[in-house]
Structure formats: C-alpha cells, structure tokens
PDB file of N, CA and C in Angstrom:
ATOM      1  N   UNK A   1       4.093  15.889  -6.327  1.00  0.00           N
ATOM      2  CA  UNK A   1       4.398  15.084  -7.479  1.00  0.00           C
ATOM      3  C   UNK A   1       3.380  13.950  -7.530  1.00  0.00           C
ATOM      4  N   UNK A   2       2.999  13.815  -8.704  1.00  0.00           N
ATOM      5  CA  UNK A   2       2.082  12.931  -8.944  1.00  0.00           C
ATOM      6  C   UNK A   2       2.635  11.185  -9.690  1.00  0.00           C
ATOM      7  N   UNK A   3       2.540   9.888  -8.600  1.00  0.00           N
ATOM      8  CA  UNK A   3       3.485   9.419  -8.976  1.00  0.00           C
ATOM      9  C   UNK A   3       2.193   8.016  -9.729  1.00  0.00           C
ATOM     10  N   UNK A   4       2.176   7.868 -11.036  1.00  0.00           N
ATOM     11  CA  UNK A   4       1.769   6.254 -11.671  1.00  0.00           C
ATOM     12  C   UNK A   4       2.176   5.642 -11.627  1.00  0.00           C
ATOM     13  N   UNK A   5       1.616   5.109 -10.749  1.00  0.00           N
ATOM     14  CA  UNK A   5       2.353   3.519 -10.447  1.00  0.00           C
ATOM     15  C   UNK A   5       1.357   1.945 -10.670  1.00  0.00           C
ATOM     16  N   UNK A   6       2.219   1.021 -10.182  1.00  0.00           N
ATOM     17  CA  UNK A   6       1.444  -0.262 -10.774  1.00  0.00           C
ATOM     18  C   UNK A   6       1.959  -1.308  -9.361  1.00  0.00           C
ATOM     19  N   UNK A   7       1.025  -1.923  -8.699  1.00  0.00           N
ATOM     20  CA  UNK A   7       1.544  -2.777  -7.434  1.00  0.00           C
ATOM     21  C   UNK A   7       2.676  -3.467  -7.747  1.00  0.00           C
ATOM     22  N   UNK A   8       2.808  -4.326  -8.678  1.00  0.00           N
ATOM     23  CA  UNK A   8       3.510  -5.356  -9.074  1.00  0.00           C
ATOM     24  C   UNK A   8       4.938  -4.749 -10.024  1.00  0.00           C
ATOM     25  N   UNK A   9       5.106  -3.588  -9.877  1.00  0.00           N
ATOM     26  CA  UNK A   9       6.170  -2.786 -10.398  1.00  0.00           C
ATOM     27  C   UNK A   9       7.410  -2.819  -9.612  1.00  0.00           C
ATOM     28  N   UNK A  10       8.726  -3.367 -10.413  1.00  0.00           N
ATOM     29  CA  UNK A  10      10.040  -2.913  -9.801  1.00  0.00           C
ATOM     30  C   UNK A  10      10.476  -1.305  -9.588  1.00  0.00           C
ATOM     31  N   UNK A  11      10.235  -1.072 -10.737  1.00  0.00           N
ATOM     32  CA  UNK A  11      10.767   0.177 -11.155  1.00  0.00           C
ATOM     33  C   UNK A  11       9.994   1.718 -10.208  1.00  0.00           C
ATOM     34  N   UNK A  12       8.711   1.407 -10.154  1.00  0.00           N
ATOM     35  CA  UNK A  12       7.784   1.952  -9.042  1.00  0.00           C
ATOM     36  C   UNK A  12       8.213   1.750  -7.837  1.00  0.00           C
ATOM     37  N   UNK A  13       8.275   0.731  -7.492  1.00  0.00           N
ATOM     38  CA  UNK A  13       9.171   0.804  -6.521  1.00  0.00           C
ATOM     39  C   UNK A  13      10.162   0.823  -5.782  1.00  0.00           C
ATOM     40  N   UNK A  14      11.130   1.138  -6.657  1.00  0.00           N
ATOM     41  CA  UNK A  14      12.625   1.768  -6.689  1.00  0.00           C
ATOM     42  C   UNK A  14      12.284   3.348  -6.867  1.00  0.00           C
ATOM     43  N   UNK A  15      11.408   4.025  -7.004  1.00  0.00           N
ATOM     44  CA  UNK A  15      11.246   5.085  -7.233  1.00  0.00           C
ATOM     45  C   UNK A  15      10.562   5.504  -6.372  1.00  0.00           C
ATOM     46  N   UNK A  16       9.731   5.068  -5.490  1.00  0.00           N
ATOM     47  CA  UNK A  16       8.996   5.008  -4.270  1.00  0.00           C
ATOM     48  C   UNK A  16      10.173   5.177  -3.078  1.00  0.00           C
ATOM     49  N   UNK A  17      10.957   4.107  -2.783  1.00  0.00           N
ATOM     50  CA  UNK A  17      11.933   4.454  -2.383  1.00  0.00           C
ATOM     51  C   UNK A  17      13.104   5.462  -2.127  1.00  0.00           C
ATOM     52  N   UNK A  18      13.215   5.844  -3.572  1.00  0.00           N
ATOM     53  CA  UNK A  18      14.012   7.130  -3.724  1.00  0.00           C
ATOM     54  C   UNK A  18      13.756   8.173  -2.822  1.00  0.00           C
ATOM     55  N   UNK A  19      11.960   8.421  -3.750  1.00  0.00           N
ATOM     56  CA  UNK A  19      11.271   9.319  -2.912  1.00  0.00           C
ATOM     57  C   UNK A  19      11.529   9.729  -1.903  1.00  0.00           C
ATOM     58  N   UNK A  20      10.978   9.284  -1.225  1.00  0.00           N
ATOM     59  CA  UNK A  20      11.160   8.378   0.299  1.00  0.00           C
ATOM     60  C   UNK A  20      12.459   9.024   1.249  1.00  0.00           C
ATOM     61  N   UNK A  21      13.582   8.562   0.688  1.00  0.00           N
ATOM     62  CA  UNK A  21      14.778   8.625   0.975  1.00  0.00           C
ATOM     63  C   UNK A  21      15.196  10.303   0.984  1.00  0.00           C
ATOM     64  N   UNK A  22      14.503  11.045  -0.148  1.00  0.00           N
ATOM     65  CA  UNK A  22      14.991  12.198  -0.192  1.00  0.00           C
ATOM     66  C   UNK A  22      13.901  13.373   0.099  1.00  0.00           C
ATOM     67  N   UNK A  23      12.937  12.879   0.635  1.00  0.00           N
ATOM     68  CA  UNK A  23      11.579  13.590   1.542  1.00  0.00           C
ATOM     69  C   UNK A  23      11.012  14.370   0.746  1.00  0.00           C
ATOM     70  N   UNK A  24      10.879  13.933  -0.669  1.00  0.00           N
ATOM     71  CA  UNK A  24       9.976  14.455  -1.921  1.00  0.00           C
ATOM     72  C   UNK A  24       8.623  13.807  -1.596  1.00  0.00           C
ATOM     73  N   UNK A  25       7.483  15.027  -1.559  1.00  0.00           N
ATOM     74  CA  UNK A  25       6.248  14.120  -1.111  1.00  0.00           C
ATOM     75  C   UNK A  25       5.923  13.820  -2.414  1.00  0.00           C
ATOM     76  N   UNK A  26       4.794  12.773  -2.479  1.00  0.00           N
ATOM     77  CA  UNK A  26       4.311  12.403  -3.502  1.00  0.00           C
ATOM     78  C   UNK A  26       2.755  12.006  -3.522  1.00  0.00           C
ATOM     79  N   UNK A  27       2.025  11.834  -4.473  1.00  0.00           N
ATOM     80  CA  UNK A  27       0.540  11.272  -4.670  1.00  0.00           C
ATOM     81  C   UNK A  27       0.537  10.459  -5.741  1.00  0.00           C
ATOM     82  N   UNK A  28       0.414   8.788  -4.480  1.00  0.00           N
ATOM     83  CA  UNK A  28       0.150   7.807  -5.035  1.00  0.00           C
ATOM     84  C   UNK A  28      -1.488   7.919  -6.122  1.00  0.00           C
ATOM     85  N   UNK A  29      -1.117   7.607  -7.514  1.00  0.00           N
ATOM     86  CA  UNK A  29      -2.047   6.933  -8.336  1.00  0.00           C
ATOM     87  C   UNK A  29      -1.841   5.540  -9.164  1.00  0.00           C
ATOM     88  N   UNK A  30      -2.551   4.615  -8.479  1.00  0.00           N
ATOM     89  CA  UNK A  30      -2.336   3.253  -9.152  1.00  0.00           C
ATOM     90  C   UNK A  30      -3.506   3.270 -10.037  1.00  0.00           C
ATOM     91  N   UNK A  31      -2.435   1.966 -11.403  1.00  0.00           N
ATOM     92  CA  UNK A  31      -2.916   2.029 -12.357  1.00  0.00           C
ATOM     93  C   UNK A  31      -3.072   0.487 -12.450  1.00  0.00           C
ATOM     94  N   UNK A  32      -3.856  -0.420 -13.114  1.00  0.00           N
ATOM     95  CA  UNK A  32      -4.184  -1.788 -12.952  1.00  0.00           C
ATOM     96  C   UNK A  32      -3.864  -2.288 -14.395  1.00  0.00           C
ATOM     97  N   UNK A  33      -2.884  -2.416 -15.044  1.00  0.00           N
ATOM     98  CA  UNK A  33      -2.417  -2.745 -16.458  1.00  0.00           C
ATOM     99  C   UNK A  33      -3.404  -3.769 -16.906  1.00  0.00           C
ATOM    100  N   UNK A  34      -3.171  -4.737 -15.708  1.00  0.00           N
ATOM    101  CA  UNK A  34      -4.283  -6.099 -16.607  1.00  0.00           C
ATOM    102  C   UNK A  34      -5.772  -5.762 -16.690  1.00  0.00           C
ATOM    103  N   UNK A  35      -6.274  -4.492 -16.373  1.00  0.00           N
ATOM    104  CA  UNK A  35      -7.732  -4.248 -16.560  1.00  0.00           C
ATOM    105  C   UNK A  35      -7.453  -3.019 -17.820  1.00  0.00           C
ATOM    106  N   UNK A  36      -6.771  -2.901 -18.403  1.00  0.00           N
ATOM    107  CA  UNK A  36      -6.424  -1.962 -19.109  1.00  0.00           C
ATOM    108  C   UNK A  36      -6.412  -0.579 -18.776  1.00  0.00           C
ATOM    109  N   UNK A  37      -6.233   0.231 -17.125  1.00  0.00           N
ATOM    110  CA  UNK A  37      -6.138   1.086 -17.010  1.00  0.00           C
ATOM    111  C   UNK A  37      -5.407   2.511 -17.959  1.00  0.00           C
ATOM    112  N   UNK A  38      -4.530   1.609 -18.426  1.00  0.00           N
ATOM    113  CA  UNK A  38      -3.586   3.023 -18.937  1.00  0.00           C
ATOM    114  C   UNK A  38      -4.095   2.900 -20.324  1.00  0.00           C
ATOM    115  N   UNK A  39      -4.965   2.841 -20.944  1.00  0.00           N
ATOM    116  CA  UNK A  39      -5.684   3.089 -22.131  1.00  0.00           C
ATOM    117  C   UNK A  39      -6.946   3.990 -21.879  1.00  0.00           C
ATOM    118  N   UNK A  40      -6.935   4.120 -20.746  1.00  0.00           N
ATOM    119  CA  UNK A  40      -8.277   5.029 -20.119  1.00  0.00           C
ATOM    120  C   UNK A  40      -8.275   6.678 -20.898  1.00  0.00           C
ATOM    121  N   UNK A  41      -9.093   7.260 -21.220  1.00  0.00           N
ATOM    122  CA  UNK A  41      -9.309   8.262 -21.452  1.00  0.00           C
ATOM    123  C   UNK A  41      -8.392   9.513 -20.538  1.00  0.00           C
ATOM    124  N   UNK A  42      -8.519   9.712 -19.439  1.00  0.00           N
ATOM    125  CA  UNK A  42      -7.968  10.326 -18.390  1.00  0.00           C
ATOM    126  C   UNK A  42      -6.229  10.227 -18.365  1.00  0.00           C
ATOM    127  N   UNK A  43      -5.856   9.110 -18.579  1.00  0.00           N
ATOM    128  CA  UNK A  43      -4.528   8.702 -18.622  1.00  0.00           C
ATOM    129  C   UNK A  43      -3.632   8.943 -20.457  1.00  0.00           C
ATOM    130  N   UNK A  44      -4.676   8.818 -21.222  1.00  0.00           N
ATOM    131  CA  UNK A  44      -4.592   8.928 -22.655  1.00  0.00           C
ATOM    132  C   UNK A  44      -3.661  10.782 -22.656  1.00  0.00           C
ATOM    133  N   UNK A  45      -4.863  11.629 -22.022  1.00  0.00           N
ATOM    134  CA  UNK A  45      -4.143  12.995 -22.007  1.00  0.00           C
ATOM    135  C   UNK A  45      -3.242  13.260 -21.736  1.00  0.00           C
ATOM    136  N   UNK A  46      -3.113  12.510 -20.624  1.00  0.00           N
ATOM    137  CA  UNK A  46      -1.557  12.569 -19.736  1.00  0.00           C
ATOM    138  C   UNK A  46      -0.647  12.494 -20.553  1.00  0.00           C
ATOM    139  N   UNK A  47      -0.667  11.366 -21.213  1.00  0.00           N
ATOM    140  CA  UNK A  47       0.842  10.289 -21.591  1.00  0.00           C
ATOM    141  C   UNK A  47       0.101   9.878 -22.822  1.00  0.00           C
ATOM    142  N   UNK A  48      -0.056  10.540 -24.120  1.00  0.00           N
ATOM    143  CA  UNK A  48      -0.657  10.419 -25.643  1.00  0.00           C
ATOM    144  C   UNK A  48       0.441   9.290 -26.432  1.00  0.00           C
ATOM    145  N   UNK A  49       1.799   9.264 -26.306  1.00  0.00           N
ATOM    146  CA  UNK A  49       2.088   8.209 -27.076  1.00  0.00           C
ATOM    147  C   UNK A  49       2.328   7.139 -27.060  1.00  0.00           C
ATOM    148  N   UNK A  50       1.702   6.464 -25.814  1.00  0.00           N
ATOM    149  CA  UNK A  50       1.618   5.403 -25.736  1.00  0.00           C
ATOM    150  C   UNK A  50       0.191   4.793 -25.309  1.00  0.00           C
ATOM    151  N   UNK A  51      -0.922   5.345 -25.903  1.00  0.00           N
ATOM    152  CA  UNK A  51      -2.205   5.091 -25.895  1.00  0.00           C
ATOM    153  C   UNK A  51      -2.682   4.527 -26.741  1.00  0.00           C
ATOM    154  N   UNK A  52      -2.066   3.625 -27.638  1.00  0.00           N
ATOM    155  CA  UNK A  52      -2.579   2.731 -28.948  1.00  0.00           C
ATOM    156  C   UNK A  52      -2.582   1.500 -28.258  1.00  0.00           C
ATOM    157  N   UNK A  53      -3.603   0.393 -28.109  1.00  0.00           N
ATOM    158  CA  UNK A  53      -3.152  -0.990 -27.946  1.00  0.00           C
ATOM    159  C   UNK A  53      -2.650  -1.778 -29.106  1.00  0.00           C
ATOM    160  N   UNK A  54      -1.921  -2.670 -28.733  1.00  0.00           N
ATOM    161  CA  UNK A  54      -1.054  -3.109 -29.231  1.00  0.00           C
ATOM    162  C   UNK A  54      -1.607  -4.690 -29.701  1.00  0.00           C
TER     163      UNK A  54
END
C-alpha cells in the first residue's frame, strides 16, 4: 500500500498507526504541502480532483 502522507499530519498519523497495529505493510511517500507538492504533475494523475489551486 502506498501511503501520502504529510509530516505535520494528524490524520497520517492516525493512519500510520493503524497500519502498524494491524501489520499492513506500507510505502511511505511524503508530500510537502507548503512547497506545493500535491499540485505536482505525478500526484495530479493520481488524485485529478483536487489538482486546481485554489
């Protein structure tokens, strides 16, 4: 499982945890919001409706 995440995330890491807890492996990919990572081209394909800035 491929997990996007963000350092400064609750929710990431309540879900990290989970993980964790129930021995689902995972592959960390961090994303850096304040450099505008998730507007990136690469991430755009992924996850299309929320690729407009705002």
């Amino acid at each position: 499982m491929k997990l996007y995440t963000y350092y400064r995330s609750q929710a990431s890491f309540r879900v990290r945890i989970a993980l964790n807890l129930k021995g689902i492996a995972r592959e960390d990919s961090f994303l850096h919001l304040e450099k505008g990572d998730q507007f990136a081209a690469a991430y755009r394909t992924i996850n299309p409706r929320w690729s407009c800035r705002l």
